[in-house]
N, C-alpha and C. Protein backbone atom coordinates (compact mmCIF):
# COMPACT_ATOMS: atom_id res chain seq x y z
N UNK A 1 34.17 -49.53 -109.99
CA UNK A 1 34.05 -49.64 -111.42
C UNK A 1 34.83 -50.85 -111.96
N UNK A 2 35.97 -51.12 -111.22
CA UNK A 2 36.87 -52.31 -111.90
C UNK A 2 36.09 -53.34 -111.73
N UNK A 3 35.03 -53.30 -110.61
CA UNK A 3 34.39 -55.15 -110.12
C UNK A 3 33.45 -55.23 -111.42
N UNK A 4 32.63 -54.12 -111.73
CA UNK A 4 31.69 -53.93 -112.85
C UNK A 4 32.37 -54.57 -114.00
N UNK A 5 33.72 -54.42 -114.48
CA UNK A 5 34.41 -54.66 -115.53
C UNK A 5 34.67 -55.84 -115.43
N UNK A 6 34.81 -56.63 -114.23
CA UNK A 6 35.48 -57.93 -113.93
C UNK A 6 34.47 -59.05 -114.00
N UNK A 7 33.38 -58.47 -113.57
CA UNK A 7 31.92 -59.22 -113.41
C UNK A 7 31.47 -59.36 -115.36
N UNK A 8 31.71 -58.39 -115.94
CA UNK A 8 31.14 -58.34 -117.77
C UNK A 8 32.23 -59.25 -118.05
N UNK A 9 33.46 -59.12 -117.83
CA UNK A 9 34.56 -60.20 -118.72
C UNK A 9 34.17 -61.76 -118.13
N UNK A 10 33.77 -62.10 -116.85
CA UNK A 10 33.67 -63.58 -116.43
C UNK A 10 32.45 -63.55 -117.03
N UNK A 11 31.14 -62.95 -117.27
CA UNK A 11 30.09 -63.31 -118.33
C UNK A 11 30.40 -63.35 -119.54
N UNK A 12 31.17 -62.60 -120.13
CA UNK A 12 31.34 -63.13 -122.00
C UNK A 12 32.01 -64.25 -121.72
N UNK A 13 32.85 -64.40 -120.56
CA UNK A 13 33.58 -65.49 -120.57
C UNK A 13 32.72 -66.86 -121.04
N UNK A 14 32.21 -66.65 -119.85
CA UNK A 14 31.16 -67.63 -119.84
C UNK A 14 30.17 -68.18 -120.95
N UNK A 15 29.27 -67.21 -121.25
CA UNK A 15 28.90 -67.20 -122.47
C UNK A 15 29.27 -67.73 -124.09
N UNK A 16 30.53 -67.00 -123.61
CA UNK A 16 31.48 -67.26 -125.09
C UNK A 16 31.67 -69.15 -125.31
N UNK A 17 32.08 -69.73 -124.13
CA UNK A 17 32.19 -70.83 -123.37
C UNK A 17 30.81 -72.00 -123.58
N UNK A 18 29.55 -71.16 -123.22
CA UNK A 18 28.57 -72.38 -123.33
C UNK A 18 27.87 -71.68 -124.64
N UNK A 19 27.90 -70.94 -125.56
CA UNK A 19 28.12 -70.67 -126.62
C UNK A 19 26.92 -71.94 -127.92
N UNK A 20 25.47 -71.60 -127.34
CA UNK A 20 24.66 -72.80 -127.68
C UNK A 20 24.37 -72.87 -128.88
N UNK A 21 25.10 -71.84 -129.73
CA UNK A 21 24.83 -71.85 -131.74
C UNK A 21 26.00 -72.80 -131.79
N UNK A 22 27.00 -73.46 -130.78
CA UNK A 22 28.16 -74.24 -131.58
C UNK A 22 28.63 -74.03 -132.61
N UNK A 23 29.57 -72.84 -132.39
CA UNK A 23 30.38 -72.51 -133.96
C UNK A 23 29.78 -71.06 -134.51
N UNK A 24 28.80 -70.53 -134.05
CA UNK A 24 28.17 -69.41 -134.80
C UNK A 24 29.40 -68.32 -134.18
N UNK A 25 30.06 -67.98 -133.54
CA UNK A 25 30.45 -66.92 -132.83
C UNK A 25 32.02 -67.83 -132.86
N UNK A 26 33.17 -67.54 -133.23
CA UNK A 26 34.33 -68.09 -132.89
C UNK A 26 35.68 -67.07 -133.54
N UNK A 27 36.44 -67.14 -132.84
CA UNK A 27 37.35 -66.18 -132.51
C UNK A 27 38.22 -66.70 -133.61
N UNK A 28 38.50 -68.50 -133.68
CA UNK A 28 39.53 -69.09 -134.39
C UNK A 28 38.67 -70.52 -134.85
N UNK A 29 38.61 -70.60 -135.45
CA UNK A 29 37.97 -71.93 -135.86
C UNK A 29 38.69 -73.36 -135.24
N UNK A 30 36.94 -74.17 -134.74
CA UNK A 30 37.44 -75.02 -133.97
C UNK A 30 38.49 -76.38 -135.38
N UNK A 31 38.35 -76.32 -136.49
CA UNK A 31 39.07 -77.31 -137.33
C UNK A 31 40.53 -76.96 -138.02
N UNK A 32 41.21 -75.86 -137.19
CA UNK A 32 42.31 -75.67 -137.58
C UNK A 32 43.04 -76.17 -136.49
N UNK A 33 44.11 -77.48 -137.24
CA UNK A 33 44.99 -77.85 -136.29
C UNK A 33 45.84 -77.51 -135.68
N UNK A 34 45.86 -77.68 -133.99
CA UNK A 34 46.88 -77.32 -133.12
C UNK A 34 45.84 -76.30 -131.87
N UNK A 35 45.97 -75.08 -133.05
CA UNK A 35 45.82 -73.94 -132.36
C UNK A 35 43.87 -73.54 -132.55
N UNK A 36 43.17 -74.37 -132.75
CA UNK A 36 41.68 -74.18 -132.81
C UNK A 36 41.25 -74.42 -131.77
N UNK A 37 41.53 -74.75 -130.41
CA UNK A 37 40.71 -74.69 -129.16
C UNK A 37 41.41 -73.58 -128.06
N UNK A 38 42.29 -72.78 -129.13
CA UNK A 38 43.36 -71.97 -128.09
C UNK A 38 42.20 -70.58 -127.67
N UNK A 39 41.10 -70.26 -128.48
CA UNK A 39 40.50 -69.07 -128.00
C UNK A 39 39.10 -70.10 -126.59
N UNK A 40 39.10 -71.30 -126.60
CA UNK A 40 38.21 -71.51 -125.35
C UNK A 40 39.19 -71.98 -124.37
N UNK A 41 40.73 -71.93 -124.64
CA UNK A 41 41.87 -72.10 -123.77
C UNK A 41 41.42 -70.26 -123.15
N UNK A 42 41.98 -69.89 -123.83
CA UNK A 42 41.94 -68.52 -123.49
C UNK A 42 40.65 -67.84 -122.04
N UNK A 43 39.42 -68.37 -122.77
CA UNK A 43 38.23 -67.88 -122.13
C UNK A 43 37.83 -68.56 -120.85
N UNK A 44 38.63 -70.12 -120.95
CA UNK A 44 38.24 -70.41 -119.52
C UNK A 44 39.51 -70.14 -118.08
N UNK A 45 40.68 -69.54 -119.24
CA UNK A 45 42.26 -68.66 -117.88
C UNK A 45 41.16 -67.61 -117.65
N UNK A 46 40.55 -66.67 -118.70
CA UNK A 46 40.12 -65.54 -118.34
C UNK A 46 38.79 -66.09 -117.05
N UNK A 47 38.03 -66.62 -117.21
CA UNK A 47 37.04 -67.11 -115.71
C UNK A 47 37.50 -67.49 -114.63
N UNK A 48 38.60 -68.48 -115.03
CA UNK A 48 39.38 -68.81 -113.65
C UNK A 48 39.63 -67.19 -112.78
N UNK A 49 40.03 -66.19 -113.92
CA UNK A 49 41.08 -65.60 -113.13
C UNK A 49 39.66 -64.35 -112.44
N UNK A 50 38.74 -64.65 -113.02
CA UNK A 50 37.72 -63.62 -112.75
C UNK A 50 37.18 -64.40 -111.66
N UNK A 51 37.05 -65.58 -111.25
CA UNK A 51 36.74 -66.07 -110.18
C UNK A 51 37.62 -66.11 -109.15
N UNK A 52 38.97 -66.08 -109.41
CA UNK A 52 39.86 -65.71 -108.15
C UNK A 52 39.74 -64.35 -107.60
N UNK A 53 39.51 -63.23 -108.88
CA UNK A 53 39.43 -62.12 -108.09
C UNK A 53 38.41 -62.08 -107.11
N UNK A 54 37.40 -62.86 -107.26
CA UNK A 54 35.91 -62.75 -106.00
C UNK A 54 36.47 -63.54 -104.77
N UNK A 55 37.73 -64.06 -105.12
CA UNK A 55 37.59 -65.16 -103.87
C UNK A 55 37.32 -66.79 -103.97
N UNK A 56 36.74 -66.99 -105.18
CA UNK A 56 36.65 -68.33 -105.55
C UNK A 56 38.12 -69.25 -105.97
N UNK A 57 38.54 -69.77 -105.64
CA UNK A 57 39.39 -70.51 -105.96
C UNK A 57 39.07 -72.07 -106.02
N UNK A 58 39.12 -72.36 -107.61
CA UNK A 58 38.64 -73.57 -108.33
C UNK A 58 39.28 -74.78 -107.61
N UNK A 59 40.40 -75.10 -106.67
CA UNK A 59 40.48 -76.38 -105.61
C UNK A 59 39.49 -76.39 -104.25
N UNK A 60 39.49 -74.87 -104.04
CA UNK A 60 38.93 -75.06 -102.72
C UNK A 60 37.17 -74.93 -103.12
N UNK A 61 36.78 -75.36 -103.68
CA UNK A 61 35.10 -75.54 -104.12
C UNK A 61 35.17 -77.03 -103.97
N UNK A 62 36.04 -78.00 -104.39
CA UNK A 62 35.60 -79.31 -104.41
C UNK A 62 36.09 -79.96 -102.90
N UNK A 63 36.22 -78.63 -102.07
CA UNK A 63 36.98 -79.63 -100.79
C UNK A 63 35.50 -79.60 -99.42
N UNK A 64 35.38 -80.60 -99.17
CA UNK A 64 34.34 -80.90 -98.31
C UNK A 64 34.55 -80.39 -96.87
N UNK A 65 34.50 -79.35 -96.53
CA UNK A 65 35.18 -78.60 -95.29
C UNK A 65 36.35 -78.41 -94.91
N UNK A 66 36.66 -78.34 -93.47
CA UNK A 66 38.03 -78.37 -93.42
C UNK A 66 38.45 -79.80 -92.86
N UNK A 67 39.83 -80.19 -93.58
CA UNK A 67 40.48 -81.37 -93.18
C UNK A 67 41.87 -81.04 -92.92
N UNK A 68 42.04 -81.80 -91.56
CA UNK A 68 43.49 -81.95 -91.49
C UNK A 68 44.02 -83.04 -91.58
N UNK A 69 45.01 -83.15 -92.51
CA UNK A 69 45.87 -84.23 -92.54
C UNK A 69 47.17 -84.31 -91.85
C-alpha cells in the first residue's frame, strides 16, 4: 500500500511540475518575490525523493556504464 502512495505523490509531483495551464493551479504565486518558485522547489525534492525510493538515483542515470577511475 505505501508503493501505491509513493507512485500517486511522484505523479502529482510530476504533473503539478509540467502543469500545461501555466499558472492555473499554484500553491504560491509564481510573482511573489523570493519565495514564488518555493512550491516547484518543493515538488521537484518530493520526485527526487519518490524516485530514490524505486531505486532511481538522479547521478547514476547520466553515467554511461560502469567506469573506473
Amino acid at each position: 500500500m505505501k508503493k501505491y502512495g509513493i507512485i500517486l505523490l511522484g505523479l502529482l509531483s510530476t504533473i503539478y511540475l509540467l502543469n500545461p495551464t501555466a499558472g492555473f493551479f499554484e500553491l504560491i504565486p509564481d510573482n511573489i518575490p523570493i519565495i514564488g518558485n518555493l512550491d516547484e522547489a518543493a515538488a521537484v525534492a518530493l520526485l527526487v525523493m519518490c524516485l530514490r525510493y524505486f531505486g532511481y538515483e538522479l547521478p547514476d542515470i547520466f553515467n554511461r556504464g560502469d567506469r573506473t577511475s
